[in-house]
C-alpha atoms as a PDB file:
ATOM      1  CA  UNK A   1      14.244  17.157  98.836  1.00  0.00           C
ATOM      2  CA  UNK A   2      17.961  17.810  98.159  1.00  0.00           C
ATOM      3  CA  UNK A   3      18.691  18.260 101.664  1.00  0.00           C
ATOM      4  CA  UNK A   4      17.247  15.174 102.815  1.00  0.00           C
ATOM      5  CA  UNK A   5      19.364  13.060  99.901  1.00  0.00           C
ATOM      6  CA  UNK A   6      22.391  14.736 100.669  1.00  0.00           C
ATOM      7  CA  UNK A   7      22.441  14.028 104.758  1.00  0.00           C
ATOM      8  CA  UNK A   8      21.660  10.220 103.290  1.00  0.00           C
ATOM      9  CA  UNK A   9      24.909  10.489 101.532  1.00  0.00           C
ATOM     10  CA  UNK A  10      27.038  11.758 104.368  1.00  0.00           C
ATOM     11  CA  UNK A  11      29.702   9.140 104.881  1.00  0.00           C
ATOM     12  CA  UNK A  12      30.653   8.668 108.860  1.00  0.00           C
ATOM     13  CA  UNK A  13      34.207   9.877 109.605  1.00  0.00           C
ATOM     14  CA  UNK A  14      35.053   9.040 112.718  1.00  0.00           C
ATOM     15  CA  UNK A  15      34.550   5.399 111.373  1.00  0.00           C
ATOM     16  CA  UNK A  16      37.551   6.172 108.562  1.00  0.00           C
ATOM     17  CA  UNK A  17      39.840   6.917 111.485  1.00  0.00           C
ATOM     18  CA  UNK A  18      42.993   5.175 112.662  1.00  0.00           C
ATOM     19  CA  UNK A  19      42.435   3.204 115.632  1.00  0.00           C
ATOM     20  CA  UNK A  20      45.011   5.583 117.688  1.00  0.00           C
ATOM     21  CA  UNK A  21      43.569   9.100 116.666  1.00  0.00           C
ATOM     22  CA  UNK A  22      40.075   7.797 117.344  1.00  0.00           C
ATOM     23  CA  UNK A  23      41.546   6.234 120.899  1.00  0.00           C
ATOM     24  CA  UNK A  24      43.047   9.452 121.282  1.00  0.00           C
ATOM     25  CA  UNK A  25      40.175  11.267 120.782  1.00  0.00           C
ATOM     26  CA  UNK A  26      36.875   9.455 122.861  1.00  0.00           C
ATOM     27  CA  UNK A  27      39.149   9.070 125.799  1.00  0.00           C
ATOM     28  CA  UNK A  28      39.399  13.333 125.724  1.00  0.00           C
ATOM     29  CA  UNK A  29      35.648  13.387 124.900  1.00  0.00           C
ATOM     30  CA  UNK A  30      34.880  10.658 127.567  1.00  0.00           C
ATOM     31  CA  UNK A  31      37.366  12.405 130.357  1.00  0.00           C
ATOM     32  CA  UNK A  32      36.190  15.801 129.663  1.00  0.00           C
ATOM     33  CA  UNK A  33      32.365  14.702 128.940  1.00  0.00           C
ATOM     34  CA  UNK A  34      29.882  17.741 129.721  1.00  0.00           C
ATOM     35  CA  UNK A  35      31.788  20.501 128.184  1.00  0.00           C
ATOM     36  CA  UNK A  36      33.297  18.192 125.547  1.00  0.00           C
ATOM     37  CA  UNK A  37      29.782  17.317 123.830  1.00  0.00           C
ATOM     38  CA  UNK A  38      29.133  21.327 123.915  1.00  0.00           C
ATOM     39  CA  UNK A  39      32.413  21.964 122.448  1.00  0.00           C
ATOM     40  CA  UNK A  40      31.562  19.075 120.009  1.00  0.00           C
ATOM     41  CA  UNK A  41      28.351  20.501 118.907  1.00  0.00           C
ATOM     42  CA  UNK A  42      29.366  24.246 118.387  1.00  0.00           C
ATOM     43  CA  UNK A  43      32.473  22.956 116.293  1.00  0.00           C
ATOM     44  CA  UNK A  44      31.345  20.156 113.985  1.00  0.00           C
ATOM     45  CA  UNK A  45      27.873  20.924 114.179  1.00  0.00           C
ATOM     46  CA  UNK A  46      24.547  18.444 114.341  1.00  0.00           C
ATOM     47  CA  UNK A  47      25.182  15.985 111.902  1.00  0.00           C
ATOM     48  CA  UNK A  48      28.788  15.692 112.932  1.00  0.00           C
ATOM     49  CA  UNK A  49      28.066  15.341 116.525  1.00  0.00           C
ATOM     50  CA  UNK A  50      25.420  12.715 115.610  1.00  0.00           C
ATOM     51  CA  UNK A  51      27.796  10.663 113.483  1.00  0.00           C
ATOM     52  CA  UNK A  52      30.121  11.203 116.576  1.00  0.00           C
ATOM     53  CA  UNK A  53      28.002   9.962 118.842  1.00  0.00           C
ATOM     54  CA  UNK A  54      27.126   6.845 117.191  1.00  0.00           C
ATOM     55  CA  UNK A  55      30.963   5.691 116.488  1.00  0.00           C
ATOM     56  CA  UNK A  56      31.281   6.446 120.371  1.00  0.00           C
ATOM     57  CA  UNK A  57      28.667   3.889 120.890  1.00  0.00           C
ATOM     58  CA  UNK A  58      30.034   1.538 118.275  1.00  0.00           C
ATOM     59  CA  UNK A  59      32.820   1.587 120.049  1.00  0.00           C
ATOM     60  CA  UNK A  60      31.746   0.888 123.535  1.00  0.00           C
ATOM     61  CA  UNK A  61      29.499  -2.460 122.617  1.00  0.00           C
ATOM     62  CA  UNK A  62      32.264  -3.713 120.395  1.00  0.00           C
ATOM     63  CA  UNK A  63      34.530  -3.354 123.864  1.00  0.00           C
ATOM     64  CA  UNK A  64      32.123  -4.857 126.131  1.00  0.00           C
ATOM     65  CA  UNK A  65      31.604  -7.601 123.600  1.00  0.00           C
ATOM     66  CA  UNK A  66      35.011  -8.349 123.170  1.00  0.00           C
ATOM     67  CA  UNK A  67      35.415  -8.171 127.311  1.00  0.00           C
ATOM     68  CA  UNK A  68      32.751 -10.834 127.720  1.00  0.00           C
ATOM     69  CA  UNK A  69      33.791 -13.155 125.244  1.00  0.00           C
ATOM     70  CA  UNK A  70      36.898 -12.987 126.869  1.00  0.00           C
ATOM     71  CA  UNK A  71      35.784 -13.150 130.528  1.00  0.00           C
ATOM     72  CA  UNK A  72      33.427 -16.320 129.000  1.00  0.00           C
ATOM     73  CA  UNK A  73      36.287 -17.538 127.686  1.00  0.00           C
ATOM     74  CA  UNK A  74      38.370 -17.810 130.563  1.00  0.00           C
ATOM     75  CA  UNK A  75      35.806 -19.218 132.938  1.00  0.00           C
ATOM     76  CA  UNK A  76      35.599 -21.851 130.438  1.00  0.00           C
ATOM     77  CA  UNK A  77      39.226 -22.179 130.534  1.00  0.00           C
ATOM     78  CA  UNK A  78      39.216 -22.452 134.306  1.00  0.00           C
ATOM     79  CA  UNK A  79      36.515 -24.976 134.575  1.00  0.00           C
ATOM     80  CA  UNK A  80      38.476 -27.392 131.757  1.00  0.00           C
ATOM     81  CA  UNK A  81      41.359 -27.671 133.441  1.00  0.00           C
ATOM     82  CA  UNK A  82      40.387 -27.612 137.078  1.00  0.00           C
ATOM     83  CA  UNK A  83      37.600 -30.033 136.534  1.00  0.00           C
ATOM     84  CA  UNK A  84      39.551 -33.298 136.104  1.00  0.00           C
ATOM     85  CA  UNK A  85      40.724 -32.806 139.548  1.00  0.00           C
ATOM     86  CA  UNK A  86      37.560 -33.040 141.385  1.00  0.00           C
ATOM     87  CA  UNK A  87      36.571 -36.480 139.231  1.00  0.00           C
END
């Protein structure tokens, strides 16, 4: 019972870090990726690795979000002000 309250209580911190460090460290996790998620799991252990895992993916849909709002956008952009020349 006390085990099960106390992994509820466990506080994420990769999502405390600084923007750099964390930048920093995915893009050695994500360049070094099979051997990185075994050194991951030996070091920080399960619950670590988890929590790691799901800032990682955090991460990567809040960047593809941000991309296609951006890439939406643009084409928006593109189709105001080219428009008025084909009318």
């Amino acid at each position: 019972m006390n085990d099960n309250t106390n992994k509820n209580n466990l506080d994420n911190p990769f999502k405390k870090m600084s923007i750099i460090r964390f930048w920093a460290i995915s893009t050695l996790f994500y360049m070094f990726f099979p051997i990185s998620m075994i050194v991951v799991f030996f070091t920080l252990g399960k619950i670590k690795t988890k929590q790691f895992l799901v800032a990682l993916m955090n991460d990567f849909f809040q960047t593809i979000l941000i991309f296609l709002l951006f890439i939406c956008f643009f084409i928006w952009l593109i189709y105001y002000l080219i428009s008025p020349f084909f009318t």
